[in-house]
C-alpha atoms as a PDB file:
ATOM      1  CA  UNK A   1      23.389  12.854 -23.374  1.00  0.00           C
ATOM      2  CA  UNK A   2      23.087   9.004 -21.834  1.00  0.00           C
ATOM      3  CA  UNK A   3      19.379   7.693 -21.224  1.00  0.00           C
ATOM      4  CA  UNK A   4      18.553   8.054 -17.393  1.00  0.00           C
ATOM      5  CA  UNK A   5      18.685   4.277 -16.149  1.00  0.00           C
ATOM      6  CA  UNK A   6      15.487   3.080 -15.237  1.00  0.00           C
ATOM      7  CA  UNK A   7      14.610   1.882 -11.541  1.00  0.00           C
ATOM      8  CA  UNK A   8      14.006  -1.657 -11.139  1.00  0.00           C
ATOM      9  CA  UNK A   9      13.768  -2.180  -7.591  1.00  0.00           C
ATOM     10  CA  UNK A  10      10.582  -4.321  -6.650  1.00  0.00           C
ATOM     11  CA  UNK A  11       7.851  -2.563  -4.240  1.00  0.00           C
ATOM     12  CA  UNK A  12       7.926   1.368  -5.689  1.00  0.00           C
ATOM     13  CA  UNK A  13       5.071   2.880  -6.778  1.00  0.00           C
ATOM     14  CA  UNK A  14       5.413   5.123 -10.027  1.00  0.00           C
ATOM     15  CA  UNK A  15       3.236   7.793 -12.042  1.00  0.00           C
ATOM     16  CA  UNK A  16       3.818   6.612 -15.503  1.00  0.00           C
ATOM     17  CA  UNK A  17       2.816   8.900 -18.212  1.00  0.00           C
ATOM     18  CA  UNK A  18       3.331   8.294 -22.174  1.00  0.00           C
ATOM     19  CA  UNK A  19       2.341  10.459 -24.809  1.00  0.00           C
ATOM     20  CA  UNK A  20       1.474   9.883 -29.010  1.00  0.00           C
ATOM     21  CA  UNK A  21       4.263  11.346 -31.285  1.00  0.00           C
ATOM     22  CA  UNK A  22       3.892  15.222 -31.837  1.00  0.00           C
ATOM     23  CA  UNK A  23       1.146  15.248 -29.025  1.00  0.00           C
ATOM     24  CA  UNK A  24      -0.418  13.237 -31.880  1.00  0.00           C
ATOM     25  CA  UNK A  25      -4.073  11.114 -30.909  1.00  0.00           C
ATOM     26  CA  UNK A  26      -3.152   7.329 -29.553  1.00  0.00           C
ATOM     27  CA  UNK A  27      -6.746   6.766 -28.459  1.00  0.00           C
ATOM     28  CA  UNK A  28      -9.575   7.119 -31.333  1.00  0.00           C
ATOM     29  CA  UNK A  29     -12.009   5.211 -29.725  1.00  0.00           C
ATOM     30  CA  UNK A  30     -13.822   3.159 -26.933  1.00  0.00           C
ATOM     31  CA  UNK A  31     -12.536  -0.061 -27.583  1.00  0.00           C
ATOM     32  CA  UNK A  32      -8.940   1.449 -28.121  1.00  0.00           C
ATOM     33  CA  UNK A  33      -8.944   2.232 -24.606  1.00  0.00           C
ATOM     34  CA  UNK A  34     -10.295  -0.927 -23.841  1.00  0.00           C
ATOM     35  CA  UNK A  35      -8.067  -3.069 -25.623  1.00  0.00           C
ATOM     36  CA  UNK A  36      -4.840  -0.968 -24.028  1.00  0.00           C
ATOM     37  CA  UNK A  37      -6.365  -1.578 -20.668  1.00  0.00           C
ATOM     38  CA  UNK A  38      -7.217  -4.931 -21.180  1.00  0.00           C
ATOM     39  CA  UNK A  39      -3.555  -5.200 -22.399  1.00  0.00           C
ATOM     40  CA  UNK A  40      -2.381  -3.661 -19.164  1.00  0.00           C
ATOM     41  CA  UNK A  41      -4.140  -5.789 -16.987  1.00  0.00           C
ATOM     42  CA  UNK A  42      -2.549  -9.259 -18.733  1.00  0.00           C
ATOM     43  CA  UNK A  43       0.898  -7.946 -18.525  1.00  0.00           C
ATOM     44  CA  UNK A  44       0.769  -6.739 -14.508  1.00  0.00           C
ATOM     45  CA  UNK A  45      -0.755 -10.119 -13.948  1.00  0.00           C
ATOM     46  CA  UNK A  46       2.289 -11.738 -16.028  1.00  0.00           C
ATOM     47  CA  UNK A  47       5.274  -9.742 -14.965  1.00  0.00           C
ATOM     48  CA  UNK A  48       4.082  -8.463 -11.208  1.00  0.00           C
ATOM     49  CA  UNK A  49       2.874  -5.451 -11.054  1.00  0.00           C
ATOM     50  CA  UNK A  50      -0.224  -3.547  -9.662  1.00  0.00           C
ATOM     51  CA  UNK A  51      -2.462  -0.227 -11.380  1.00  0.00           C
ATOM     52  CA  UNK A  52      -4.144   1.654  -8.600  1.00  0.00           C
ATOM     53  CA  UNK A  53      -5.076   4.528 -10.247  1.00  0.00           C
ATOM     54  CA  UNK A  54      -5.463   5.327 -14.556  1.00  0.00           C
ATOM     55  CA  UNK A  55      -6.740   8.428 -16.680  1.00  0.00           C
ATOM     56  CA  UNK A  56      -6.506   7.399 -20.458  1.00  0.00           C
ATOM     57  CA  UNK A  57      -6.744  10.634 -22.613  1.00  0.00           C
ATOM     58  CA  UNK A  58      -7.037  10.678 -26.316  1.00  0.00           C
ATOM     59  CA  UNK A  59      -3.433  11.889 -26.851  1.00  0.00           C
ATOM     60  CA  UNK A  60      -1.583  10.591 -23.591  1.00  0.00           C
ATOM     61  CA  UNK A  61      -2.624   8.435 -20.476  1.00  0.00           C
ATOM     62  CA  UNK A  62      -1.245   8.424 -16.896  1.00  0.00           C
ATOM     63  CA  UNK A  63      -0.922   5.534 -14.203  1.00  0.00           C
ATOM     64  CA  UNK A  64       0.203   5.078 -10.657  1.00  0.00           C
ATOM     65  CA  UNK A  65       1.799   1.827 -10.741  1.00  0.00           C
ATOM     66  CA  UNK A  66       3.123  -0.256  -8.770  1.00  0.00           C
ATOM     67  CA  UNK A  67       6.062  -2.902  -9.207  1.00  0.00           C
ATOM     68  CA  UNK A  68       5.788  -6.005  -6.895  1.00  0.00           C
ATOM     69  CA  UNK A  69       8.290  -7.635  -8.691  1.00  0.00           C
ATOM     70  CA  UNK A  70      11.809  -6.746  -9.599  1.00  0.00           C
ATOM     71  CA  UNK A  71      11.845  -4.674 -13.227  1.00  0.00           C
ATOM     72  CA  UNK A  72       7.844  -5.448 -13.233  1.00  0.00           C
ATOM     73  CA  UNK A  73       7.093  -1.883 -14.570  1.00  0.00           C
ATOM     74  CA  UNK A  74       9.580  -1.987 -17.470  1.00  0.00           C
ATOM     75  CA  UNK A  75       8.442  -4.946 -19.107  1.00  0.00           C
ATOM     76  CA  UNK A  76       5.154  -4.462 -18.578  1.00  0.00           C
ATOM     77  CA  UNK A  77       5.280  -0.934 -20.655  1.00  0.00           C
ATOM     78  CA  UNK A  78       7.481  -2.953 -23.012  1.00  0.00           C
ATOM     79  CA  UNK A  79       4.645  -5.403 -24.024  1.00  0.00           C
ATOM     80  CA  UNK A  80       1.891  -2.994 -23.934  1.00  0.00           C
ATOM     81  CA  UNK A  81       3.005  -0.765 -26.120  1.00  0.00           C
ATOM     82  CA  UNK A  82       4.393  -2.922 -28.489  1.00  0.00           C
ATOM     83  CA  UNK A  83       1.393  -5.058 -28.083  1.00  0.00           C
ATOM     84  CA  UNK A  84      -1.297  -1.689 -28.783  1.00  0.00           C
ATOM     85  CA  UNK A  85       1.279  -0.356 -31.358  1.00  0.00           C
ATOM     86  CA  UNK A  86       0.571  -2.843 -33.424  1.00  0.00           C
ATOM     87  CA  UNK A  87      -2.858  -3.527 -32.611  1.00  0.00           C
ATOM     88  CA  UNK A  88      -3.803   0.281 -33.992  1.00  0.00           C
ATOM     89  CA  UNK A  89      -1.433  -0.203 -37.129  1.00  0.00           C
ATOM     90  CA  UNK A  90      -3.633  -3.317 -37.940  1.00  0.00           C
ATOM     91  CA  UNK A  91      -7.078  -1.703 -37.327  1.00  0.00           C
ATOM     92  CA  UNK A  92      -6.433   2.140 -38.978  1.00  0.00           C
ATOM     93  CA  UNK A  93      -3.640   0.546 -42.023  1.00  0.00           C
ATOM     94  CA  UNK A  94      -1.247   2.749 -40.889  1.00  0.00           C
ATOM     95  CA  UNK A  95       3.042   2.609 -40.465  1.00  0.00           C
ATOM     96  CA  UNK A  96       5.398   4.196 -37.791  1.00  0.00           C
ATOM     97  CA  UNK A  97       6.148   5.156 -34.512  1.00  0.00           C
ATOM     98  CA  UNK A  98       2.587   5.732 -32.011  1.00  0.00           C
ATOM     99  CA  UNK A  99       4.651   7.191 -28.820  1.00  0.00           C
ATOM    100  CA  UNK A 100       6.904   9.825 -28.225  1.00  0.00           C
ATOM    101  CA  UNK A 101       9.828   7.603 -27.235  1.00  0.00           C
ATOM    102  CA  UNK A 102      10.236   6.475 -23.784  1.00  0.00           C
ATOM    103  CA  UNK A 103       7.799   6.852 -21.088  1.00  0.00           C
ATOM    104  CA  UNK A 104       7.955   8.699 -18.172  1.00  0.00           C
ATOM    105  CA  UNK A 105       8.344   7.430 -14.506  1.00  0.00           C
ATOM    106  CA  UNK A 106       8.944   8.866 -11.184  1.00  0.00           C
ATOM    107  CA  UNK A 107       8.978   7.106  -8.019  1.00  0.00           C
ATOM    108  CA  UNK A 108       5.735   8.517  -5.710  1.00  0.00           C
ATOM    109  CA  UNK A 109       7.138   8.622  -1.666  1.00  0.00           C
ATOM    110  CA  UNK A 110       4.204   6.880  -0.487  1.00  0.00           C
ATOM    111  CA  UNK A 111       3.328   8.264   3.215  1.00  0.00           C
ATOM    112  CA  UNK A 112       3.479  11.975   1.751  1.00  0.00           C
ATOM    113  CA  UNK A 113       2.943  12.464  -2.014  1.00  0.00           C
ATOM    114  CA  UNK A 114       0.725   9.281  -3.182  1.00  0.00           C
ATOM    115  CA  UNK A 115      -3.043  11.422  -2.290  1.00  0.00           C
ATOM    116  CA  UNK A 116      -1.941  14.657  -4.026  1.00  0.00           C
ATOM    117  CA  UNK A 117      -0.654  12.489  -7.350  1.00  0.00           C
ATOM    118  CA  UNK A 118      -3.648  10.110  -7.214  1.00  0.00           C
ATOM    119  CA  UNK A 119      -5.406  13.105  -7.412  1.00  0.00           C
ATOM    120  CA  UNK A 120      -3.809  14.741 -10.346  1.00  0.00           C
ATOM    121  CA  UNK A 121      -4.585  11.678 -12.219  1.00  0.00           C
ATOM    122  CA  UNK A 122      -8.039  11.455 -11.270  1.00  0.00           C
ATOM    123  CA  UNK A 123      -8.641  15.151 -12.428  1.00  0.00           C
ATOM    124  CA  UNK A 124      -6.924  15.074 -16.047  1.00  0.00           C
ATOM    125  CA  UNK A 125     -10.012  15.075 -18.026  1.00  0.00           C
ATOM    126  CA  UNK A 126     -11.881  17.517 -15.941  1.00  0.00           C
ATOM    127  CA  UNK A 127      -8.425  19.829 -16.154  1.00  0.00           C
ATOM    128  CA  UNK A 128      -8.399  18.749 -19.972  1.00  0.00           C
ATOM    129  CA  UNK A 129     -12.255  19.936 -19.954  1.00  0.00           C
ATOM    130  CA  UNK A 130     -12.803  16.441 -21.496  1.00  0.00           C
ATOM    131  CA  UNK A 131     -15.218  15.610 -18.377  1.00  0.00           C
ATOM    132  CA  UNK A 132     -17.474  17.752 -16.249  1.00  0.00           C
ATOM    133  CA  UNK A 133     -17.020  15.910 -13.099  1.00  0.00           C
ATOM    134  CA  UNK A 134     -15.006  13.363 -11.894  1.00  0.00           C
ATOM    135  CA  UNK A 135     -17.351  11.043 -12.178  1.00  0.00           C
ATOM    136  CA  UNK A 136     -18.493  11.592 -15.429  1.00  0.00           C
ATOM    137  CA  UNK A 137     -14.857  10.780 -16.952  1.00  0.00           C
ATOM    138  CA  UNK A 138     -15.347   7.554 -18.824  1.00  0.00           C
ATOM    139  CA  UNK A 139     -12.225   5.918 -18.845  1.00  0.00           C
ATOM    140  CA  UNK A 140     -10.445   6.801 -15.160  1.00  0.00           C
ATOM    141  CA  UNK A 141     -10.596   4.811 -12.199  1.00  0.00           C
ATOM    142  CA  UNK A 142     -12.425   7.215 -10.524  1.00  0.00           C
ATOM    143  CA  UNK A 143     -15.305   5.567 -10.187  1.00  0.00           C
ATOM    144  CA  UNK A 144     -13.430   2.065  -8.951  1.00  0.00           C
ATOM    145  CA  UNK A 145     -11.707   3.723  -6.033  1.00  0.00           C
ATOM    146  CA  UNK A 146     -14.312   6.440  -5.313  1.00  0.00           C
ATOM    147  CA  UNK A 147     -17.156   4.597  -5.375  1.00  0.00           C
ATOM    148  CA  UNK A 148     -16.217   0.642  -5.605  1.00  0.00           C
ATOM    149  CA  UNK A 149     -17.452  -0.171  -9.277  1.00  0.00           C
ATOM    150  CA  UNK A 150     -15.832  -3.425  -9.655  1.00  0.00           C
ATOM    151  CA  UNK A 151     -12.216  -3.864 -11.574  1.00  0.00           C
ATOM    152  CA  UNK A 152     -10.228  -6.506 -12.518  1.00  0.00           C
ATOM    153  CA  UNK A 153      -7.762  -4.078 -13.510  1.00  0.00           C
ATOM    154  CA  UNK A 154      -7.639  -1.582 -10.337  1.00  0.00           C
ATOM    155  CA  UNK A 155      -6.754  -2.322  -6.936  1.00  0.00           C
ATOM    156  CA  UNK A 156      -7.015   0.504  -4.721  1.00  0.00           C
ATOM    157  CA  UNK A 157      -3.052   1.197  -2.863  1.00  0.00           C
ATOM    158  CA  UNK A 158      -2.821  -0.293   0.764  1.00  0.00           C
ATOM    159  CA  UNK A 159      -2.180   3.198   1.560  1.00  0.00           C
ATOM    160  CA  UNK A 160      -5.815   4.326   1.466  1.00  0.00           C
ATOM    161  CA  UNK A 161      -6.399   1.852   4.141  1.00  0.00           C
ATOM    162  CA  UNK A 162      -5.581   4.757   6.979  1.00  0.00           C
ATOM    163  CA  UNK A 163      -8.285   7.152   5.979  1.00  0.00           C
ATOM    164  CA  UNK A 164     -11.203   5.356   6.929  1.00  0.00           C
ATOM    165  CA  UNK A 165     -12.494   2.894   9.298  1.00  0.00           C
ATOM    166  CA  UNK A 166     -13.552   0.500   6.562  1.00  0.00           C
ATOM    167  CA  UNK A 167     -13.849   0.753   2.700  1.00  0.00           C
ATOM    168  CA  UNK A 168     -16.972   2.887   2.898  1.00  0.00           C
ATOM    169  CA  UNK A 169     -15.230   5.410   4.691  1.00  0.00           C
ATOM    170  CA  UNK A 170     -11.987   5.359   2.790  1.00  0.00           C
ATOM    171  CA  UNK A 171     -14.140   6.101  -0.346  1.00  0.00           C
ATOM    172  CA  UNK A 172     -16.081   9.401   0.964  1.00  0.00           C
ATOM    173  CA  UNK A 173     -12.373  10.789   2.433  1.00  0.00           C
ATOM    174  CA  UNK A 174     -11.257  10.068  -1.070  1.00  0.00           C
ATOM    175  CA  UNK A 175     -14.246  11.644  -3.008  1.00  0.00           C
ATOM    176  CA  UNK A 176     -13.877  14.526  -0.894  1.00  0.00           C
ATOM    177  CA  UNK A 177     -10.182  15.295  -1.407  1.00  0.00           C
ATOM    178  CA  UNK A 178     -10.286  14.455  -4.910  1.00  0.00           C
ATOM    179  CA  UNK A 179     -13.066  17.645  -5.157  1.00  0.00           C
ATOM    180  CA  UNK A 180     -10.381  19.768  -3.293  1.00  0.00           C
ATOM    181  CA  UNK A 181      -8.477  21.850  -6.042  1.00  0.00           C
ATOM    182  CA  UNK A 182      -4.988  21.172  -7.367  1.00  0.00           C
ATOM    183  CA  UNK A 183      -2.389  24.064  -5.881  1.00  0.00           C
ATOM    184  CA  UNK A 184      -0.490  25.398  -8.578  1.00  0.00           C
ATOM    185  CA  UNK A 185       2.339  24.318  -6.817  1.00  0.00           C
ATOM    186  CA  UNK A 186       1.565  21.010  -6.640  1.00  0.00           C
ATOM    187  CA  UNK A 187       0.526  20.486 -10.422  1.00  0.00           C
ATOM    188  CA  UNK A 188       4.318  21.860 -10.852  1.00  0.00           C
ATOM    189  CA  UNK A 189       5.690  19.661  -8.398  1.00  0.00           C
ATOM    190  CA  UNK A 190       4.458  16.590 -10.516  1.00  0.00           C
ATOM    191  CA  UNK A 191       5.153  17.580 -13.684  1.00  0.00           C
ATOM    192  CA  UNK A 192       8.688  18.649 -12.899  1.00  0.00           C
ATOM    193  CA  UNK A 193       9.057  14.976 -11.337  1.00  0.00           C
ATOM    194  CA  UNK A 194       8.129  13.027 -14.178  1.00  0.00           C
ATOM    195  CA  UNK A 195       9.449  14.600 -16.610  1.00  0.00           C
ATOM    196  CA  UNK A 196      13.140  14.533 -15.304  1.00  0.00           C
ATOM    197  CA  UNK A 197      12.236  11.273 -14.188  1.00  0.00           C
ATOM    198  CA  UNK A 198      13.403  11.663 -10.469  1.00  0.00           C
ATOM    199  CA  UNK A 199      11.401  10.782  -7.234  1.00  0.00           C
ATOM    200  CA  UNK A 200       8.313  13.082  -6.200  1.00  0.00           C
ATOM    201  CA  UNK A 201       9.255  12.832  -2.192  1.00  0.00           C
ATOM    202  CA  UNK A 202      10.707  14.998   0.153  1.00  0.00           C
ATOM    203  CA  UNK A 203      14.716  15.195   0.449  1.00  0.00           C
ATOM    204  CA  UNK A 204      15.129  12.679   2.974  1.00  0.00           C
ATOM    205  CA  UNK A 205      12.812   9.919   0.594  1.00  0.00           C
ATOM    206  CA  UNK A 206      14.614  10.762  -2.271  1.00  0.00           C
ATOM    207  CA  UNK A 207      18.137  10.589  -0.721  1.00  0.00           C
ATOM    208  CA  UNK A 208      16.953   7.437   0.199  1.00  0.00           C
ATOM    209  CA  UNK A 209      16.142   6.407  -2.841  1.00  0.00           C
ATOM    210  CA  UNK A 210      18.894   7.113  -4.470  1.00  0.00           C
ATOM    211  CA  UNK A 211      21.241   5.181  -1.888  1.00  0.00           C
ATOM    212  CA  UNK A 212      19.100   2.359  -2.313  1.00  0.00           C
ATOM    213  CA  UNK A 213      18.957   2.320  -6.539  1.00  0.00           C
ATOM    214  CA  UNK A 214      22.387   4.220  -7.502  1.00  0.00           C
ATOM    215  CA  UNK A 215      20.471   6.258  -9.736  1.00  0.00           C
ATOM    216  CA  UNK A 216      20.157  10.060  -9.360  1.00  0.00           C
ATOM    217  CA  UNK A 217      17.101  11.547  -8.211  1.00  0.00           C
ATOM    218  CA  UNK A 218      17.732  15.208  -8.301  1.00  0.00           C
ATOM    219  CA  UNK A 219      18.693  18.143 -10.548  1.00  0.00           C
ATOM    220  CA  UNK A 220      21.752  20.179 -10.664  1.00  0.00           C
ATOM    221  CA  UNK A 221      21.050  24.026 -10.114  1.00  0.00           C
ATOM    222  CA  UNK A 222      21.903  25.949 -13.030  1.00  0.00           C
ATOM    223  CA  UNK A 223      25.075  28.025 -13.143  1.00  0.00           C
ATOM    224  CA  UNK A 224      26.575  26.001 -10.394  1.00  0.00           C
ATOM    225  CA  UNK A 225      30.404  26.156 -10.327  1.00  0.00           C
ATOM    226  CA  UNK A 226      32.552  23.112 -10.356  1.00  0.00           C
ATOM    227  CA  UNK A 227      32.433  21.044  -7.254  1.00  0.00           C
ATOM    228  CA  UNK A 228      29.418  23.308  -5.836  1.00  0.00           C
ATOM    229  CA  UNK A 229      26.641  21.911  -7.735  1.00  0.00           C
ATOM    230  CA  UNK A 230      23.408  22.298  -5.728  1.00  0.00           C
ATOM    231  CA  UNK A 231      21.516  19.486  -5.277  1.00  0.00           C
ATOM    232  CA  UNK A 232      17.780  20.463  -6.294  1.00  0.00           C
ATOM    233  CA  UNK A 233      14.774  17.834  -5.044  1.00  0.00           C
ATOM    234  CA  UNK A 234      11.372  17.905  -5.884  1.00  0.00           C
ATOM    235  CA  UNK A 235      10.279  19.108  -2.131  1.00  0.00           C
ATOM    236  CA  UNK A 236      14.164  20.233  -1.278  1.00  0.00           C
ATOM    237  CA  UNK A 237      12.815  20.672   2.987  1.00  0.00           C
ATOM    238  CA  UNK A 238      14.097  18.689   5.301  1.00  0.00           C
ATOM    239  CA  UNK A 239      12.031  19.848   8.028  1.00  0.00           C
ATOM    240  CA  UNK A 240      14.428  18.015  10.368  1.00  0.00           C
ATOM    241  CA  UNK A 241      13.950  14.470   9.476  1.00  0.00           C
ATOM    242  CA  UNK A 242      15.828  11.368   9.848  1.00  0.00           C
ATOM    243  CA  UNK A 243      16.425   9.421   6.341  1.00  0.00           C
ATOM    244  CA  UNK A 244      14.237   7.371   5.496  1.00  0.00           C
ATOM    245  CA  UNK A 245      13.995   3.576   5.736  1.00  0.00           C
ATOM    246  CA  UNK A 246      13.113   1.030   3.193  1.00  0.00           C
ATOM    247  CA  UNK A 247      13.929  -1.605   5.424  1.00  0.00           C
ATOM    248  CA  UNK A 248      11.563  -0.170   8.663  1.00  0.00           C
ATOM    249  CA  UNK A 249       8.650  -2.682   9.829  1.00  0.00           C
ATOM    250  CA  UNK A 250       6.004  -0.866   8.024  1.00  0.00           C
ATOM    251  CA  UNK A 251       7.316  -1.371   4.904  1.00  0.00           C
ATOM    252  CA  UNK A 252       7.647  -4.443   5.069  1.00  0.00           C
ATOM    253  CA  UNK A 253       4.082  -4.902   6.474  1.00  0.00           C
ATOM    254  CA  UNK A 254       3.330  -2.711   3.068  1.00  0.00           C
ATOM    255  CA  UNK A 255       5.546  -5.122   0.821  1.00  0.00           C
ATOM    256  CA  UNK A 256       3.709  -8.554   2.104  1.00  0.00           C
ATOM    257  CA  UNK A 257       0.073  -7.072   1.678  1.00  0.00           C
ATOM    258  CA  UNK A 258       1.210  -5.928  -1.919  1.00  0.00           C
ATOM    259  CA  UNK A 259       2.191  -9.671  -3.098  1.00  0.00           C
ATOM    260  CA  UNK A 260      -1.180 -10.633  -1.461  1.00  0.00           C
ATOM    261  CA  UNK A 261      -2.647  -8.364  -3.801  1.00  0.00           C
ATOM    262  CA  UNK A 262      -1.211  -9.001  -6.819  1.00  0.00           C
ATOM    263  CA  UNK A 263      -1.675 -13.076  -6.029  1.00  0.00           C
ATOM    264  CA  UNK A 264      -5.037 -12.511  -5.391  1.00  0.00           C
ATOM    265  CA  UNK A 265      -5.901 -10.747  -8.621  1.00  0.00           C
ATOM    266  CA  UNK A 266      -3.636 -12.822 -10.875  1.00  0.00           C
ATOM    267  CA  UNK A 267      -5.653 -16.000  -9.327  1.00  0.00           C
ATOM    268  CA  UNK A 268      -8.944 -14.014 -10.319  1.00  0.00           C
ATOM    269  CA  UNK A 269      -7.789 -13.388 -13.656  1.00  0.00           C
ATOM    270  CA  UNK A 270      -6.274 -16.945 -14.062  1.00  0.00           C
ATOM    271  CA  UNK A 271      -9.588 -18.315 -12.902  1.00  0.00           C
ATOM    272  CA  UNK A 272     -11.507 -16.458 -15.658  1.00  0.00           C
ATOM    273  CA  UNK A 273      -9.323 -17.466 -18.318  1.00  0.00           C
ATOM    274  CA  UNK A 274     -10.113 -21.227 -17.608  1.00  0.00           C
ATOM    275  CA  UNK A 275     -13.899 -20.925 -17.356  1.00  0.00           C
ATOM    276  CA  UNK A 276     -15.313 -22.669 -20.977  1.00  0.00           C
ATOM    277  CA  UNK A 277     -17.051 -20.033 -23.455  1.00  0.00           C
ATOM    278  CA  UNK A 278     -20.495 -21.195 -23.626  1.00  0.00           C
ATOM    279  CA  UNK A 279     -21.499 -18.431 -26.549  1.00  0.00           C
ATOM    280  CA  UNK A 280     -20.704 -18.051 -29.830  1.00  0.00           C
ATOM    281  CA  UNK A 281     -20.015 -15.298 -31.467  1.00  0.00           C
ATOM    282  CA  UNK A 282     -21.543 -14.114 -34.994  1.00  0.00           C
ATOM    283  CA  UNK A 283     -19.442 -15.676 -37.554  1.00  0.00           C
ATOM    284  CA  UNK A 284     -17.561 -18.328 -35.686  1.00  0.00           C
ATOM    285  CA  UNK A 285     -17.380 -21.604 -37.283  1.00  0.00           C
ATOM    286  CA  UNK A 286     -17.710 -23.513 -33.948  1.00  0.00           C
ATOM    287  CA  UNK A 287     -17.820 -22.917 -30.071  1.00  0.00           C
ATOM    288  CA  UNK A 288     -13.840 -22.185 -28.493  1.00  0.00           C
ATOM    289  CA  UNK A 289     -13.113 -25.511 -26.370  1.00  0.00           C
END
């Protein structure tokens, strides 16, 4: 069976998850987190793209992602995790393959089903009973778009922007929902999404989609005869609405605040990379110009 094409249309968000070989451990330590998420954040700022939300695990690690720029997402994963592979082969002497081939991506409709997946990545180590609370979870970004802890990496999604009044208020709607429990339903929803790789949207988003990209983003239901196939979506309900526009005003309201985003950080990040090192560290010959 052919690869599924990837989708490289600019200004989609994603939930990316990648997994070690065999459901082997990719993350030993601290500061293998830190150097894949320090990775992450030079790559977005390089190739255009922007992490809203992260939950690095020791075996696995999900992001909501998304690409400002056209193919954004696939090079960044590209470098990354070439870039860590080789990073952890240096630092624990060993050979061979870290991840369990490619990752996954599905598109996240972003007026319906961006909360409920922001939320399932927010709660993997208290599901994986690796945390006791949300906030206790080291490496999430919980604590960035919960309660504002300052990231160069994470910028909260535009989206947020309706549930409050100001960013106060868009923090305490998001603490609370993120306490709400995860339907069943929903956890299945997800899962089922990213791992065939198709959109996690309603019929008339992913319909959409699919007109816009040429790729597929549906399932074929099983034991269909010839030239019957059944179309099955993620949420397969219609309730009655009218497809969906990616070329409405409020898009592309969404679109121009994203590429202020994304400038704005890469400045930031730009601007700390020029600033002179004024301390040495133990063991260097002489200060870094």
């Amino acid at each position: 069976m052919s690869r599924k094409h990837r989708v490289h249309h600019p200004f989609l968000t994603f939930h990316v998850v990648q997994r070690g070989t065999n459901k082997q451990t990719i993350f030993w330590h601290q500061q293998d987190a830190n150097v894949f998420l320090n990775y992450l954040l030079t790559d977005c700022v390089r190739y255009g793209a922007i992490v809203h939300n992260y939950a690095v695990m020791s075996n696995h690690f999900h992001l909501l992602v998304t690409q400002v720029k056209r193919s954004a997402l696939s090079k960044v994963m590209q470098n990354v995790g070439s870039r860590y592979v080789t990073f952890i082969n240096k630092k624990y002497e060993r050979v061979g393959a870290l991840f369990q081939g490619r990752y996954f991506a599905s598109v996240v409709q972003t007026e319906s089903y961006l909360l409920n997946t922001m939320r399932y990545i927010e709660n993997n180590p208290v599901r994986a009973g690796m945390a006791r609370s949300l906030f206790s979870a080291t490496n999430t970004s919980y604590r960035t778009t919960a309660h504002g802890k300052p990231s160069s990496l994470v910028i909260p999604h535009p989206h947020l922007c309706q549930y409050g009044a100001d960013a106060e208020e868009q923090r305490r709607f998001y603490q609370e929902f993120c306490r709400q429990p995860v339907a069943e339903e929903e956890l299945h929803q997800i899962r089922t999404a990213y791992r065939q790789r198709v959109a996690v949207g309603d019929r008339a988003f992913s319909e959409s989609l699919e007109k816009l990209t040429g790729i597929r983003q549906h399932s074929i239901l099983p034991g269909s005869a010839k030239g019957e196939k059944k179309k099955l979506y993620i949420i397969d309900s219609d309730d009655g609405k009218q497809d969906y526009s990616f070329e409405s005003e409020e898009r592309r309201t969404f679109e121009q605040e994203l590429i202020f985003l994304h400038d704005q950080q890469a400045e930031a990040w730009y601007e700390i990379k020029r600033r002179p090192r004024l301390l040495v560290r133990n063991g260097d010959k002489k200060p870094a110009k």
